[in-house]
Protein backbone atom coordinates (compact mmCIF):
# COMPACT_ATOMS: atom_id res chain seq x y z
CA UNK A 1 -91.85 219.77 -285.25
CA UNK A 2 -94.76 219.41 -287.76
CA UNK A 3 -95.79 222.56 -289.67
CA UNK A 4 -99.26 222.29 -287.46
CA UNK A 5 -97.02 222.95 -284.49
CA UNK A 6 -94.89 225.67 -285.51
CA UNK A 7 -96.67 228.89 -284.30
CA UNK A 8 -98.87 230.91 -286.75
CA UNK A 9 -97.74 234.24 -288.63
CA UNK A 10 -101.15 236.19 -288.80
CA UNK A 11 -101.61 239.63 -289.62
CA UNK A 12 -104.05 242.28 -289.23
CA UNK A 13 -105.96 244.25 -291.84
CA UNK A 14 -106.97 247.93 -291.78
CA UNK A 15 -107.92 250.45 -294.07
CA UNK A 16 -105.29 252.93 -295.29
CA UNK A 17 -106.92 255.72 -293.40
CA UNK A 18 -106.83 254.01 -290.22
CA UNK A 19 -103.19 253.69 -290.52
CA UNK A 20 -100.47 256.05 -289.31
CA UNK A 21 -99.18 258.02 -291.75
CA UNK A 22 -95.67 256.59 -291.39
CA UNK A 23 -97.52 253.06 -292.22
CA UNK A 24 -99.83 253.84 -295.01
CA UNK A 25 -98.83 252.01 -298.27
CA UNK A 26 -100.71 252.54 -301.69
CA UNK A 27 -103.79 249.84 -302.49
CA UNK A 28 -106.20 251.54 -299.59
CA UNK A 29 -105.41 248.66 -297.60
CA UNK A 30 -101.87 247.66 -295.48
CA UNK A 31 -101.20 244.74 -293.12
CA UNK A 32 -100.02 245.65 -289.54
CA UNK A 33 -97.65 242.70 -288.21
CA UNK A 34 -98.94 241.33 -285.19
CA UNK A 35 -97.27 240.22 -282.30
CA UNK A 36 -96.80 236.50 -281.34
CA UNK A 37 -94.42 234.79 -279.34
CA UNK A 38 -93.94 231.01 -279.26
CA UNK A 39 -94.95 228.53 -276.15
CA UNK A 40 -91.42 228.86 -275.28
CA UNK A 41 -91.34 232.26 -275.62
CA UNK A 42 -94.27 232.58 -273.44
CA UNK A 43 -93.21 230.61 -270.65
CA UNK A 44 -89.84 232.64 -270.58
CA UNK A 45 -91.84 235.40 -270.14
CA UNK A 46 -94.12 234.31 -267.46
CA UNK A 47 -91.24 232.61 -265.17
CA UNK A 48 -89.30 236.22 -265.74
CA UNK A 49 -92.46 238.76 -265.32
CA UNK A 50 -95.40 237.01 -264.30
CA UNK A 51 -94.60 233.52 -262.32
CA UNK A 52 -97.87 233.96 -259.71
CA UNK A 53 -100.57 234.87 -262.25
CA UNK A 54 -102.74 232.55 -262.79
CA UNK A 55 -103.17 231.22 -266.09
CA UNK A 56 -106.60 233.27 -267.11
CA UNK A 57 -104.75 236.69 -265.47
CA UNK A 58 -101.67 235.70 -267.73
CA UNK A 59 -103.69 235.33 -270.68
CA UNK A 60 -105.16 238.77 -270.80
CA UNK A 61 -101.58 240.41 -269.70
CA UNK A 62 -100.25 238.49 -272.94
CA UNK A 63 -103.67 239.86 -274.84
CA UNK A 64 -103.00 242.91 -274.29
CA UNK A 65 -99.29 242.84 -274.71
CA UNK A 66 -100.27 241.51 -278.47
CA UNK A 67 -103.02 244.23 -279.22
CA UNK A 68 -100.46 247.04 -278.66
CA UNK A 69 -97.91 245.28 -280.41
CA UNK A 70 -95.75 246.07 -277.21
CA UNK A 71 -92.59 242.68 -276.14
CA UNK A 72 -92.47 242.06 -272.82
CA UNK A 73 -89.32 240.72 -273.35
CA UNK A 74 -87.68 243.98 -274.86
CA UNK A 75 -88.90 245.66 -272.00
CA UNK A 76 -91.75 247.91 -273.73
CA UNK A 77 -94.60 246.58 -271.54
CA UNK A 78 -94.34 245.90 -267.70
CA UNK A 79 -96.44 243.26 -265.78
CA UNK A 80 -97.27 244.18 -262.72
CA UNK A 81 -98.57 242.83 -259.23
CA UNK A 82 -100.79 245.24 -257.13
CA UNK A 83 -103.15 245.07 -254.10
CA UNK A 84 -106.96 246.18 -254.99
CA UNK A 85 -108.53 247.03 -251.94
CA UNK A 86 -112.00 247.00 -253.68
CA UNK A 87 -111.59 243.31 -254.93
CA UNK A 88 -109.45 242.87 -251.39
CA UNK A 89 -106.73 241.15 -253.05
CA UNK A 90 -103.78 241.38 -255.49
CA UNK A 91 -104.19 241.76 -258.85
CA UNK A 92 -101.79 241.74 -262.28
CA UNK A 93 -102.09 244.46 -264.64
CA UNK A 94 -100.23 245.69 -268.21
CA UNK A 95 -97.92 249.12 -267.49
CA UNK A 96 -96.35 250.44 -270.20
CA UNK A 97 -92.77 251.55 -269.80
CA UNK A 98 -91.78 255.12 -271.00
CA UNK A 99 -89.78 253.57 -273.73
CA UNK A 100 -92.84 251.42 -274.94
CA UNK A 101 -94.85 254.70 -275.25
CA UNK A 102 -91.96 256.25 -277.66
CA UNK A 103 -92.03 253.03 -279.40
CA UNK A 104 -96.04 253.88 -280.14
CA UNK A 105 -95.31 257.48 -280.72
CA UNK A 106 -92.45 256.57 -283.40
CA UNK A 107 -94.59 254.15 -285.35
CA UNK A 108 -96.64 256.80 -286.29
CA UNK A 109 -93.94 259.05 -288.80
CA UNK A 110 -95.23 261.81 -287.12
CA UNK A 111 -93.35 261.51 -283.70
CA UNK A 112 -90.86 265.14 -284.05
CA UNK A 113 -89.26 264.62 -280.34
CA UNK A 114 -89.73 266.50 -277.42
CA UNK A 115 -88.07 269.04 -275.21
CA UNK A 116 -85.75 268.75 -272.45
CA UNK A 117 -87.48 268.35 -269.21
CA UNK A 118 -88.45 271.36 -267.23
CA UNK A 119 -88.71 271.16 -263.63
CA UNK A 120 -90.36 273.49 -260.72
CA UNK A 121 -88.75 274.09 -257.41
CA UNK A 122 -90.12 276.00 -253.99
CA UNK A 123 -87.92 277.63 -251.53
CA UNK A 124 -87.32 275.60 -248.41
CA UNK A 125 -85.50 275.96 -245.17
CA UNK A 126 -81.52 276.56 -245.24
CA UNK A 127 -80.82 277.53 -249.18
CA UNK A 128 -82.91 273.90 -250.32
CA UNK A 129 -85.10 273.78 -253.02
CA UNK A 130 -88.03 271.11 -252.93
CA UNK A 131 -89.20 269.93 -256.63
CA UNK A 132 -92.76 270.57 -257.17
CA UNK A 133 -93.56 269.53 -260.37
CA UNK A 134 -92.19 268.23 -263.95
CA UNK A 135 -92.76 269.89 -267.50
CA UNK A 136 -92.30 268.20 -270.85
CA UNK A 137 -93.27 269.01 -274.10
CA UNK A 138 -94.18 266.35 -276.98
CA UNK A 139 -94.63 267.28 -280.64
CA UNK A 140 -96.24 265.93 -283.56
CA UNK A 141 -95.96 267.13 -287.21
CA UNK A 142 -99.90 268.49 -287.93
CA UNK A 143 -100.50 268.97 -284.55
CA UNK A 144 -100.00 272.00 -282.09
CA UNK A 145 -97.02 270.67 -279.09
CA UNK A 146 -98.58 269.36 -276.20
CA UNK A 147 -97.16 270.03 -272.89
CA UNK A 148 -98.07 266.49 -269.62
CA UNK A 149 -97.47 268.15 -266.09
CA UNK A 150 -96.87 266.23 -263.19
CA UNK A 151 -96.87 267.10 -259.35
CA UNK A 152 -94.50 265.60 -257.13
CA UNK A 153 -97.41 265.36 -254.36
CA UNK A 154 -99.28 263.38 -256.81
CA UNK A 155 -97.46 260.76 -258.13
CA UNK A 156 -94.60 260.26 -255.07
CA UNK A 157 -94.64 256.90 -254.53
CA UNK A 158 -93.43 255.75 -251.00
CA UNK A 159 -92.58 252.77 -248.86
CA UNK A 160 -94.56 251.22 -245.46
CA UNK A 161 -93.23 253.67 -243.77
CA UNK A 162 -94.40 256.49 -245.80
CA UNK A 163 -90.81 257.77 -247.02
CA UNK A 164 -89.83 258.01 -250.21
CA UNK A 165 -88.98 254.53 -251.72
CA UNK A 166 -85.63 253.88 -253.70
CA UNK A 167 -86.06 255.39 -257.09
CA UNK A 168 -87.96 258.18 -255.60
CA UNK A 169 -85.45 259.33 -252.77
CA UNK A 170 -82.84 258.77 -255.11
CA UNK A 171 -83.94 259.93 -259.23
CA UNK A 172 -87.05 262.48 -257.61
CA UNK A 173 -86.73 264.74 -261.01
CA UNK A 174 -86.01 261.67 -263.37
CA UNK A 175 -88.97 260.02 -262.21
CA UNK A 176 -91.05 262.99 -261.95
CA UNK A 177 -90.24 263.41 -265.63
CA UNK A 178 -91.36 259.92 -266.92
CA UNK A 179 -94.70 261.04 -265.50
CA UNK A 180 -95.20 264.18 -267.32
CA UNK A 181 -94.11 262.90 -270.07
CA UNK A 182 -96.49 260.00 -270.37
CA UNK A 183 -98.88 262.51 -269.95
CA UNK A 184 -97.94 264.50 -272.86
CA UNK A 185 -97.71 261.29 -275.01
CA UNK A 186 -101.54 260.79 -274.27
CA UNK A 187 -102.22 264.06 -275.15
CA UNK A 188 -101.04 264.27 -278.61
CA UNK A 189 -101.27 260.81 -279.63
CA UNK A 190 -104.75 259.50 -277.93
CA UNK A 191 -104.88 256.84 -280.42
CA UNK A 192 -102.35 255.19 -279.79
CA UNK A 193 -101.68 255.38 -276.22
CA UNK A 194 -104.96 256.47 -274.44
CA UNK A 195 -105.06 254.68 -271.32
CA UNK A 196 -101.69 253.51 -271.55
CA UNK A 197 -99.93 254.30 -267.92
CA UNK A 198 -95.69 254.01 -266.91
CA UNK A 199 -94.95 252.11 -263.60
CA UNK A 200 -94.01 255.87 -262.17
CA UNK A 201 -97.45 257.17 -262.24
CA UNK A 202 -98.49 254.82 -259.83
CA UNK A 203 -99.33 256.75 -256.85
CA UNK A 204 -98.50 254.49 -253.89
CA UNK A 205 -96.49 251.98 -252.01
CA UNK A 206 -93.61 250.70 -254.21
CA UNK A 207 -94.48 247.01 -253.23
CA UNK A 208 -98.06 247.58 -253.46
CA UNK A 209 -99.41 245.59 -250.66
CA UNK A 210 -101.12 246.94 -247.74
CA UNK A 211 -100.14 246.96 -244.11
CA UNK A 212 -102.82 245.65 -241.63
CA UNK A 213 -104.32 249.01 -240.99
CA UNK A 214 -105.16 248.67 -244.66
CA UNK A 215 -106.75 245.43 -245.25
CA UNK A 216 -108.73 246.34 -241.84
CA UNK A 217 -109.96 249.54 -243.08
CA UNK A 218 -110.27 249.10 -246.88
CA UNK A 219 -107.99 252.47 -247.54
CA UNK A 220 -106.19 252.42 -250.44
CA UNK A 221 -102.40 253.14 -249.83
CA UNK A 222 -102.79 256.70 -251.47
CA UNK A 223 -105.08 257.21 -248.95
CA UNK A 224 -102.61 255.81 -246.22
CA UNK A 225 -100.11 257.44 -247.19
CA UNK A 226 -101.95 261.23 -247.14
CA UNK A 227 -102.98 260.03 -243.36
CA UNK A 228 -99.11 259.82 -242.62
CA UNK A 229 -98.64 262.94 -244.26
CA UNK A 230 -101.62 264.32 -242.27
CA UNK A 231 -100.68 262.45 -238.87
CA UNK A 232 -97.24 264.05 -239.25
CA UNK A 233 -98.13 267.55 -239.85
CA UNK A 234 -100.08 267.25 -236.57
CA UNK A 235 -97.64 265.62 -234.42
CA UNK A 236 -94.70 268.24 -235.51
CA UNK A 237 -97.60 271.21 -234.96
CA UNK A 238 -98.53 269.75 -230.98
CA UNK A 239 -94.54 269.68 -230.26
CA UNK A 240 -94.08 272.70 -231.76
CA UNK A 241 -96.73 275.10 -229.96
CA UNK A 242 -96.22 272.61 -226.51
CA UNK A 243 -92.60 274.92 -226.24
CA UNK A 244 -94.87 277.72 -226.29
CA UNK A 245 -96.44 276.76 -223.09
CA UNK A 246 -93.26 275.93 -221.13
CA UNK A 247 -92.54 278.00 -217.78
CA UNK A 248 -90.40 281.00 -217.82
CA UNK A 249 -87.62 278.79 -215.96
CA UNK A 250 -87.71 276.15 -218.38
CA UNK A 251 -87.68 278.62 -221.49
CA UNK A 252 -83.88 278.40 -222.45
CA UNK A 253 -84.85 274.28 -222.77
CA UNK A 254 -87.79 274.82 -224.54
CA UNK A 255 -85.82 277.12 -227.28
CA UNK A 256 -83.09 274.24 -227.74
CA UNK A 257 -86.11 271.56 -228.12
CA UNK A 258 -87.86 274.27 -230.73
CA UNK A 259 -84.70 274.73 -233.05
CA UNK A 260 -84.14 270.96 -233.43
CA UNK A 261 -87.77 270.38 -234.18
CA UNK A 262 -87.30 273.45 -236.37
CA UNK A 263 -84.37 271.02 -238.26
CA UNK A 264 -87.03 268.41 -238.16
CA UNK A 265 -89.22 270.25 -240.75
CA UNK A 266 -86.46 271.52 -242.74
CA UNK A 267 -85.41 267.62 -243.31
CA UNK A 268 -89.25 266.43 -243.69
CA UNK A 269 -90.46 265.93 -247.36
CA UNK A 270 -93.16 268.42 -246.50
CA UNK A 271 -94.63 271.04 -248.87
CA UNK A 272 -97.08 273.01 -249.99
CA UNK A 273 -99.64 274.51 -247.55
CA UNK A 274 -98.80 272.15 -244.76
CA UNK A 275 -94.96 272.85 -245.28
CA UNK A 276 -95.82 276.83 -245.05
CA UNK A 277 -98.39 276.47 -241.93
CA UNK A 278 -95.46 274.49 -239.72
CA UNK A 279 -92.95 277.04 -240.76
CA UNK A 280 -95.25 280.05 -240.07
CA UNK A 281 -96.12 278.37 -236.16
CA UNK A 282 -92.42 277.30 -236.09
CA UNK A 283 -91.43 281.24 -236.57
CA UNK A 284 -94.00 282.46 -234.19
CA UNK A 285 -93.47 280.46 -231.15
CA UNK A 286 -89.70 280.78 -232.00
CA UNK A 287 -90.14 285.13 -231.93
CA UNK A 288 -92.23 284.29 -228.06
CA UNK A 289 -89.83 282.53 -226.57
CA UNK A 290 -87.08 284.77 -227.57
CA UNK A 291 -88.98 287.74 -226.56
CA UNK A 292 -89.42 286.01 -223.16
CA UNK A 293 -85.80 285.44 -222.99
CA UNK A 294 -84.79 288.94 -223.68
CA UNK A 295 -87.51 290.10 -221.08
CA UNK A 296 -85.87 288.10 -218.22
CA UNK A 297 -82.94 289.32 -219.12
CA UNK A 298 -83.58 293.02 -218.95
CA UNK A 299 -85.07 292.19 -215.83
CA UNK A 300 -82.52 290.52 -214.31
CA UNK A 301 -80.02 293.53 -215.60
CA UNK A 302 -82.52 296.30 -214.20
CA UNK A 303 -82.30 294.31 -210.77
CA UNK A 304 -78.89 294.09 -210.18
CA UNK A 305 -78.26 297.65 -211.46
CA UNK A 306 -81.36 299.13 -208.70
CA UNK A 307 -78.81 296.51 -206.26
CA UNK A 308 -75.51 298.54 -207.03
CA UNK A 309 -76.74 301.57 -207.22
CA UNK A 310 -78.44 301.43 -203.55
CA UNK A 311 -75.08 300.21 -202.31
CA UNK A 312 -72.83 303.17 -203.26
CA UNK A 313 -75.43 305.90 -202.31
CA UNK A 314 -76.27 304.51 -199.20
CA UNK A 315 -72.88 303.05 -197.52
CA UNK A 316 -72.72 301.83 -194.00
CA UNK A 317 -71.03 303.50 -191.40
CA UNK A 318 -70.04 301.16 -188.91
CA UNK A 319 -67.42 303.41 -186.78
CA UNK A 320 -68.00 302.88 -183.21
CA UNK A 321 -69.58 305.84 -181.64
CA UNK A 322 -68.65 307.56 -178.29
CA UNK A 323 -69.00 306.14 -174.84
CA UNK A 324 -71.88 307.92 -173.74
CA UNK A 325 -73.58 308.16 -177.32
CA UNK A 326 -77.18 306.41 -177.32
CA UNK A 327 -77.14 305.53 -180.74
CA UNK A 328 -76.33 302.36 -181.90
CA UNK A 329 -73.55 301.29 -185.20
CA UNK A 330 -74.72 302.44 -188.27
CA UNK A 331 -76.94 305.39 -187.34
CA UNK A 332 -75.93 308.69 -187.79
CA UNK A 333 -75.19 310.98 -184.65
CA UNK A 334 -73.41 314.26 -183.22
CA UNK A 335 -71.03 312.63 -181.79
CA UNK A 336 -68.33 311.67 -184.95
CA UNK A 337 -67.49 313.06 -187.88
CA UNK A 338 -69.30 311.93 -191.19
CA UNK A 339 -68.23 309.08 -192.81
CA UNK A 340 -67.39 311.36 -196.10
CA UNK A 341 -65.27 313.43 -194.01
CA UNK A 342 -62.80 310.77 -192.98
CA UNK A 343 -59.17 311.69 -194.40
């Protein structure tokens, strides 16, 4: 290979003061390394990451991979297929991963670590505890901590059928965290990773592509998947108040459908308002029908106690009475002694 073929080292110039402090050097002026990658390098990385972009969409991806100094390759910077439903197709874009963004932070010298994640829970059915949101807490030496907060509502990510996909039914808090943290990272270091975003904050279908209902409608699958959300809150509220309006004889049934739609919402992914509006109507239809059941049964109890007691104080007498007695069995007459006499 001639030395015209060999790829280029290039570098790129800034001030002193435009530097990070943990890349300053003395002169007023410093070269930053830039990223480059060779044509083999580059074709690893679009048969491993990118193999359906075409060649001006892989061209900006690698652009932008350079600017931020961020290898594909070591995993810092994600590229990433996803369905725009205002250009009505898929596009690629550049996601940062959580590790590229402490890469950023570090190259600074000012990056002084972060806290453990903190995480916030809400009381649910049974004992369980439903994670609401993520806490973490990024500091930088000058600078007063900076705390990203994330809300499991708003950054779930789920599958075509509206569920939780993979990493989200199985790491909730773990990805949760990447979110808030990313948020904290753009925070306190806006420089050098404003409008940076991690895969997790994508709020959405896993796969990103959209079902038929989508394409046909132009929602996007956020929107989708709050319609589920919204379509399923209503189906769960029409069974639940429909055992309400069941007839007294079919009451009993309507209390054994009611407590397993009652498990239903304990095992839904519900929360928040809509969570706490099924579980109010769940407890209110639940207190009517028992009420209705206790009812019947103190009537039924007052019945056949009004029975028994008519049956002792009023026994039959059904002696025969005398030959020439008018009166016929059962009715009381002169003619034989009362019934409480017999010995």
């Amino acid at each position: 290979m001639s030395d015209q073929d060999k790829p280029q080292e290039t570098a790129l110039v800034m001030r002193e003061e435009d530097l990070p402090r943990g890349l300053r050097k003395a002169g007023g002026y410093a070269q930053l390394p830039a990223l480059n990658f060779s044509p083999q390098q580059e074709q690893m990385i679009r048969d491993m990451f990118a193999r359906d972009a075409s060649n001006e969409e892989f061209s900006v991806l690698m652009e932008v991979a350079k600017a931020r100094r961020l290898n594909p390759l070591l995993k810092e910077i994600h590229f990433m297929k996803r369905w725009d439903n205002d250009l009505n197709r898929y596009v690629w874009s550049a996601m940062v991963s959580i590790e590229g963004l402490r890469t950023l932070a570090e190259r600074t010298g000012e990056y002084e670590g972060q806290d453990p994640p903190k995480w916030e829970y809400e009381d649910g059915e049974g004992g369980k505890k439903w994670l609401v949101a993520a806490y973490v807490t990024v500091y930088r030496t000058g600078r007063k901590p900076c705390t990203g907060v994330a809300y499991y509502e708003e950054f779930l990510q789920t599958k075509r059928d509206g569920n939780p996909n993979r990493m989200w039914a199985t790491m909730p808090r773990n990805q949760l965290a990447k979110c808030a943290e990313a948020m904290a990272f753009r925070k306190i270091f806006p420089n050098e990773t404003g409008g940076l975003n991690v895969p997790e904050e994508f709020n959405g279908r896993d796969d990103g592509s959209p079902t038929e209902a989508h394409k046909m409608s132009g929602a996007a699958p956020v929107q989708a998947a709050a319609q589920q959300k919204t379509n399923e809150v209503e189906r769960m509220t029409e069974h639940i108040r429909a055992c309400a309006m069941a007839l007294p004889e079919h009451t009993e049934e309507a209390l054994r459908v009611l407590q397993r739609l009652g498990m239903e919402v304990s095992a839904s992914r519900l929360t928040g308002p809509e969570r706490k509006e099924l579980v109010k109507i769940w407890n209110e239809v639940n207190d009517a029908l028992k009420a209705r059941t206790a009812g019947a049964a103190e009537q039924k109890d007052a019945a056949a106690a009004t029975s028994t007691t008519s049956v002792d104080e009023a026994p039959v007498d059904d002696r025969p009475h005398a030959g020439n007695c008018p009166a016929k069995i059962g009715e009381k007459c002169e003619c034989r002694t009362p019934a409480t006499e017999v010995g």
